[in-house]
C-alpha atoms as a PDB file:
ATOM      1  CA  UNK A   1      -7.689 -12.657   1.621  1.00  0.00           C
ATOM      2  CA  UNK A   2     -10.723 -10.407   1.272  1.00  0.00           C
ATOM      3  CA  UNK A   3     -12.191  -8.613   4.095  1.00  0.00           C
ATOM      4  CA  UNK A   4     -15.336  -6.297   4.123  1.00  0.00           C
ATOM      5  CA  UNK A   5     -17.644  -4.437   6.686  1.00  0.00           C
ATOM      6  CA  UNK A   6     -20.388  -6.743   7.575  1.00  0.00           C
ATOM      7  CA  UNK A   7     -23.679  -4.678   7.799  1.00  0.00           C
ATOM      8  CA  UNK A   8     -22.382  -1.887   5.605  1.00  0.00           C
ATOM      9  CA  UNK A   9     -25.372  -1.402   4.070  1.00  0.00           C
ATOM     10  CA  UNK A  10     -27.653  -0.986   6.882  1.00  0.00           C
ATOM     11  CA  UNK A  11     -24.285   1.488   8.462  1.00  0.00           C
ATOM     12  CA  UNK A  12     -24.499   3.250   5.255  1.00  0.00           C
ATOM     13  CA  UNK A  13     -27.854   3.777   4.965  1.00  0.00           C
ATOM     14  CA  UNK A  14     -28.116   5.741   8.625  1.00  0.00           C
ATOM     15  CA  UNK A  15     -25.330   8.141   7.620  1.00  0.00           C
ATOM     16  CA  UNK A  16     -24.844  10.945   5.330  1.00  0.00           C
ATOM     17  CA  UNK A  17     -22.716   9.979   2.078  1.00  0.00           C
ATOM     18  CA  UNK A  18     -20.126  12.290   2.557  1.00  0.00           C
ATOM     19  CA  UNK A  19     -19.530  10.678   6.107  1.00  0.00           C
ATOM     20  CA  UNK A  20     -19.744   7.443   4.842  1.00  0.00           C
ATOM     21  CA  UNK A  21     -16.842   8.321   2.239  1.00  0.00           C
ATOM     22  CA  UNK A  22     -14.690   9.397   5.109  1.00  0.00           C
ATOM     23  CA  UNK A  23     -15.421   5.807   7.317  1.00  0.00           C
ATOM     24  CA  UNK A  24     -14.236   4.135   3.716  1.00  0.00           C
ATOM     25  CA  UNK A  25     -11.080   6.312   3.234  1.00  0.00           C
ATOM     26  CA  UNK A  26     -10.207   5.535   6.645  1.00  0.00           C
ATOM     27  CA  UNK A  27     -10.777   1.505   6.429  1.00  0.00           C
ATOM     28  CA  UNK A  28      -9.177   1.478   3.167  1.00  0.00           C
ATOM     29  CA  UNK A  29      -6.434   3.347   4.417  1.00  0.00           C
ATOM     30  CA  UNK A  30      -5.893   1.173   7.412  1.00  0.00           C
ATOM     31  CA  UNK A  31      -6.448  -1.908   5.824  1.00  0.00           C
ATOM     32  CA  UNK A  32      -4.060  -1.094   2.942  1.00  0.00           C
ATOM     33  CA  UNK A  33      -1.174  -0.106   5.873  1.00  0.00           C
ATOM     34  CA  UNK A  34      -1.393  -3.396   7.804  1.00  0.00           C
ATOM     35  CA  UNK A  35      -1.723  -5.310   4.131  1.00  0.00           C
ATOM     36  CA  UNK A  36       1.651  -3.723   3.331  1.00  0.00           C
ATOM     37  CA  UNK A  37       3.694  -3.645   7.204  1.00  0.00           C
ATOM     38  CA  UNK A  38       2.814  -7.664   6.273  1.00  0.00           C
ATOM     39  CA  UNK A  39       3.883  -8.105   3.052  1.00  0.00           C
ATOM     40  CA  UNK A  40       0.738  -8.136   1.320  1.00  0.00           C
ATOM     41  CA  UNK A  41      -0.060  -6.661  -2.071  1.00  0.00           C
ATOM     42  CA  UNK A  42      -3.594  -5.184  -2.565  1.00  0.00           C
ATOM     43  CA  UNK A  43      -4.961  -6.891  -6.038  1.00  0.00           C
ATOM     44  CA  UNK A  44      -8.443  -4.978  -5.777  1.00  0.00           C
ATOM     45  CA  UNK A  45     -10.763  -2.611  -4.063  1.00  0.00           C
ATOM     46  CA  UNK A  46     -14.393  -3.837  -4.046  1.00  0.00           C
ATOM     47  CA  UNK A  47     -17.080  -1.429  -2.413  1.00  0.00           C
ATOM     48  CA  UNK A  48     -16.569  -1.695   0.749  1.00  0.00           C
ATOM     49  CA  UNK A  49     -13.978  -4.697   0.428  1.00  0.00           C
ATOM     50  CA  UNK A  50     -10.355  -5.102  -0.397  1.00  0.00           C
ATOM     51  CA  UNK A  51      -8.439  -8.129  -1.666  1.00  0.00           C
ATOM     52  CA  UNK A  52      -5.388  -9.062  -0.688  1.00  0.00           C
ATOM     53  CA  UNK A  53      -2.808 -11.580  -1.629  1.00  0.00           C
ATOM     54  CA  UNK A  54       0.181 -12.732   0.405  1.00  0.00           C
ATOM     55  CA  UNK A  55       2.819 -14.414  -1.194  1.00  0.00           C
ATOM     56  CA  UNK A  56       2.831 -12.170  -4.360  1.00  0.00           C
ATOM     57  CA  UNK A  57       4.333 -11.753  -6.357  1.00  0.00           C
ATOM     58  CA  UNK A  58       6.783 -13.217  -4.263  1.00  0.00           C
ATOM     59  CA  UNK A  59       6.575 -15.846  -2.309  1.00  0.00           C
ATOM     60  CA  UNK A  60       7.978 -16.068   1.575  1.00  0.00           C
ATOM     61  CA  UNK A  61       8.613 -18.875   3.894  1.00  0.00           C
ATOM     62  CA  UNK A  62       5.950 -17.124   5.925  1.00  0.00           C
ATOM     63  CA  UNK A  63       3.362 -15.570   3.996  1.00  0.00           C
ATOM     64  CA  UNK A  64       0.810 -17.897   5.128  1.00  0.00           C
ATOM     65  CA  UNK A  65       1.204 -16.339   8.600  1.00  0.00           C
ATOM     66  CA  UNK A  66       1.602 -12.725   7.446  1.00  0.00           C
ATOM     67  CA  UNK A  67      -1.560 -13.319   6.154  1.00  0.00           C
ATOM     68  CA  UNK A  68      -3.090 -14.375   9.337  1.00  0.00           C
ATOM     69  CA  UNK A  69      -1.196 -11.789  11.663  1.00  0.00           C
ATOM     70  CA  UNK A  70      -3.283  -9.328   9.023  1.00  0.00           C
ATOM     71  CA  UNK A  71      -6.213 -10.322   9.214  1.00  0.00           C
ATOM     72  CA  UNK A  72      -6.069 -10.524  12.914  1.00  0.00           C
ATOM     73  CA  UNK A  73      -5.314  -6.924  13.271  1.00  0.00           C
ATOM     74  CA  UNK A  74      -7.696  -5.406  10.198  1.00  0.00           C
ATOM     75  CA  UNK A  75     -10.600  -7.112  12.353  1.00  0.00           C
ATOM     76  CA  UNK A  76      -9.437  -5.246  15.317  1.00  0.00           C
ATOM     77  CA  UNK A  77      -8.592  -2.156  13.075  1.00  0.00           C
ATOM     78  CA  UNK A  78     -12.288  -2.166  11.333  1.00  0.00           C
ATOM     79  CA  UNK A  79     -14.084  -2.610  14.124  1.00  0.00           C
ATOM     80  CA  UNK A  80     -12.361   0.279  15.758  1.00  0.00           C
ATOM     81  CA  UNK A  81     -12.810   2.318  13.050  1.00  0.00           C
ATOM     82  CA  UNK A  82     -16.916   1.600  12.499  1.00  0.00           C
ATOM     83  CA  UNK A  83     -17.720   2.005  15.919  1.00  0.00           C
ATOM     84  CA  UNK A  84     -15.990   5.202  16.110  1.00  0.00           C
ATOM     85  CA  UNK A  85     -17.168   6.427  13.303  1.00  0.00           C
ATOM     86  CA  UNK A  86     -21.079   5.589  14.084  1.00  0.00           C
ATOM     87  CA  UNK A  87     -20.699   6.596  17.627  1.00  0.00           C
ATOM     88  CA  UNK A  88     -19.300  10.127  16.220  1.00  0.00           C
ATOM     89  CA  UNK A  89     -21.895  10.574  13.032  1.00  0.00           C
ATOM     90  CA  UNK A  90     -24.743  10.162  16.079  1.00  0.00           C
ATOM     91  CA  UNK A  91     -23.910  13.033  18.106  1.00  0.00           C
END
């Protein structure tokens, strides 16, 4: 699986870097929780994007839907997290 921030770049470009860091550390950080609670194994960070496989380097009956249950909730978790953020670095 690989997930990223759609529109990071134009999210990025209204905030200061140092904030911008922070909304990464806490994706990343996120992400990489609901990756693991799931059985997932995080093969790379990629700018704003993280891969992730699921069924290594072991394989489980159900991997297939760990891998669905997260991505369902690192939508939910990264939108959270963006929106937040931007609503925060605008006050």
């Amino acid at each position: 699986m690989f997930t990223d921030i759609i529109g990071s770049t134009a999210i990025s470009a209204g905030l200061d870097p140092e904030h911008w860091h922070n909304i990464l550390r806490t994706y990343y950080q996120a992400l990489s929780s609901i990756i693991f609670d799931h059985e997932g194994y995080i093969g790379k960070y990629l700018g704003d994007g993280v891969l992730a496989y699921f069924g290594y380097p072991k394989a489980f009956e159900h991997s297939t839907e760990q891998a669905v249950r997260a991505g369902l909730e690192i939508v939910k978790a990264a939108n959270s997290i963006v929106a937040s953020e931007e609503l925060v670095a605008r006050l």
